[in-house]
Protein backbone atom coordinates (compact mmCIF):
# COMPACT_ATOMS: atom_id res chain seq x y z
CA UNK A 1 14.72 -17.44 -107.74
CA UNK A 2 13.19 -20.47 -108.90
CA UNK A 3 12.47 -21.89 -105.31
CA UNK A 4 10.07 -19.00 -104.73
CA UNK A 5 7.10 -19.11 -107.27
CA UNK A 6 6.59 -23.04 -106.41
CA UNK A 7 3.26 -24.93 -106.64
CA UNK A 8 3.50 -26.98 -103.95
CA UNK A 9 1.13 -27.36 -101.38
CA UNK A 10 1.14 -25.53 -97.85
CA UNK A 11 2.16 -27.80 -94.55
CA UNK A 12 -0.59 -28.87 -92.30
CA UNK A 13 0.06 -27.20 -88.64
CA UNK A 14 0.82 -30.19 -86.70
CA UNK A 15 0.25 -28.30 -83.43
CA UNK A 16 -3.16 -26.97 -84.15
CA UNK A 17 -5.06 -30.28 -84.95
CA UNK A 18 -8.73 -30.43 -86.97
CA UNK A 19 -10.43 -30.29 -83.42
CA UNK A 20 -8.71 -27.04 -82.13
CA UNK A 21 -9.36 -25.58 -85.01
CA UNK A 22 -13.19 -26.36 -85.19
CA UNK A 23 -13.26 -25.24 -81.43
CA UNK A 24 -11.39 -22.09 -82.37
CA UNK A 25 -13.90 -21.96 -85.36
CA UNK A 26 -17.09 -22.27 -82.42
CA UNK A 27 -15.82 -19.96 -80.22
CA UNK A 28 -14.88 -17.17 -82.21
CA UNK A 29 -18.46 -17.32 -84.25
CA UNK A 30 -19.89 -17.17 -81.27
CA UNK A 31 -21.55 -13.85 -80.27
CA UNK A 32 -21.79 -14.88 -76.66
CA UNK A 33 -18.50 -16.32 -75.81
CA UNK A 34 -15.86 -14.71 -78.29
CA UNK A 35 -11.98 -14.55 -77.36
CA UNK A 36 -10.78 -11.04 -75.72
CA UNK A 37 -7.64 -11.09 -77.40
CA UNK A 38 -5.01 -13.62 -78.92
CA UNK A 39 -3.82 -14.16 -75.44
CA UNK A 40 -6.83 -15.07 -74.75
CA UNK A 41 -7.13 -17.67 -77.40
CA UNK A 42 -3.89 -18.99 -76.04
CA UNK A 43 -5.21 -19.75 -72.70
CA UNK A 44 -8.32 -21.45 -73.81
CA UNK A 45 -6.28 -23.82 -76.27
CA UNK A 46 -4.30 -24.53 -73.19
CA UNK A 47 -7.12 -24.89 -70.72
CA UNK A 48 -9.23 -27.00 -73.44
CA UNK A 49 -7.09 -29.23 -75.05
CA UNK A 50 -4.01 -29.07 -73.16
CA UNK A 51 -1.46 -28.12 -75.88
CA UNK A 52 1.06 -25.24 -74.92
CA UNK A 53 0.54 -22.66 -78.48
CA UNK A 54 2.91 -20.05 -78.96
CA UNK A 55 1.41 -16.81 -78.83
CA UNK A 56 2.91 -15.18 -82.24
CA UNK A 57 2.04 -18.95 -84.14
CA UNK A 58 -1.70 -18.98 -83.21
CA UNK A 59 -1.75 -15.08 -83.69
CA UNK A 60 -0.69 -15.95 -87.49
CA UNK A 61 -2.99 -18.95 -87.44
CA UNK A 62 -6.04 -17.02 -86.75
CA UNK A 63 -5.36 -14.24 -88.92
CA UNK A 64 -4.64 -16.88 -92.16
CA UNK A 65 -7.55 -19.34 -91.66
CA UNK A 66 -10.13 -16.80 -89.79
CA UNK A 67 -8.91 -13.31 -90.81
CA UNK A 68 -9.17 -12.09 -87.45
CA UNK A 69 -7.70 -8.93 -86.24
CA UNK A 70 -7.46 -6.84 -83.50
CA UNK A 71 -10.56 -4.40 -82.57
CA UNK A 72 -9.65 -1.09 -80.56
CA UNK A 73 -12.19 1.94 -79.57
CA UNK A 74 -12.11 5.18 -81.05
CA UNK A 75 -10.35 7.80 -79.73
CA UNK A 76 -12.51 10.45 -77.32
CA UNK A 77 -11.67 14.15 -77.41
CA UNK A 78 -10.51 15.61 -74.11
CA UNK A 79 -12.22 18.21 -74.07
CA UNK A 80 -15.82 16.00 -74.43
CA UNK A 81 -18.68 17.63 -72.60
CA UNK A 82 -20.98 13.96 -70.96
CA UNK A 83 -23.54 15.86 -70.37
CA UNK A 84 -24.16 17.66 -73.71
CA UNK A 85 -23.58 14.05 -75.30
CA UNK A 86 -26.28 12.88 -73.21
CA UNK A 87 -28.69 15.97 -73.64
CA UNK A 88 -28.14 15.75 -77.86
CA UNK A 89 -29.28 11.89 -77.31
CA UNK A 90 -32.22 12.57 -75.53
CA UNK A 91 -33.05 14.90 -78.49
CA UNK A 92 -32.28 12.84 -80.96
């Protein structure tokens, strides 16, 4: 028990180096060019700086240092009428 409440400081990714992660840091504060998804991020790191990242360790690496997290659309009912939608807009 005593080796998990330890003080000691957290290891430095060596993979993702200070300049991926201040390109990560651009890119995803960008409103114009932001990643699609983690894969995504995975295939820019690869097609920028050339270093293979494993999809689950830069998943975790985003979420710890950028809190990112996955964005998905509300459901739509079924039965949804487009054209009253578009009629209560006009209104409104």
């Amino acid at each position: 028990m005593q080796g998990l409440l330890t003080d000691k400081p957290k290891k430095k990714s060596k993979i993702i180096t200070k300049e991926i992660h201040d390109g990560l840091s651009k890119r995803l504060n960008s409103n114009a060019h932001g990643f699609l998804g983690y894969w995504d991020a995975q295939q820019w790191v690869l097609s920028q700086y050339n270093v293979d990242v494993k999809y689950h360790l830069l998943r975790q690496y985003l979420i710890k240092h950028f809190k990112t997290k996955l964005k998905s659309p509300r459901k739509s009912h079924y039965k949804k009428d487009d054209q009253a939608v578009n009629t209560f807009l006009k209104t409104t």
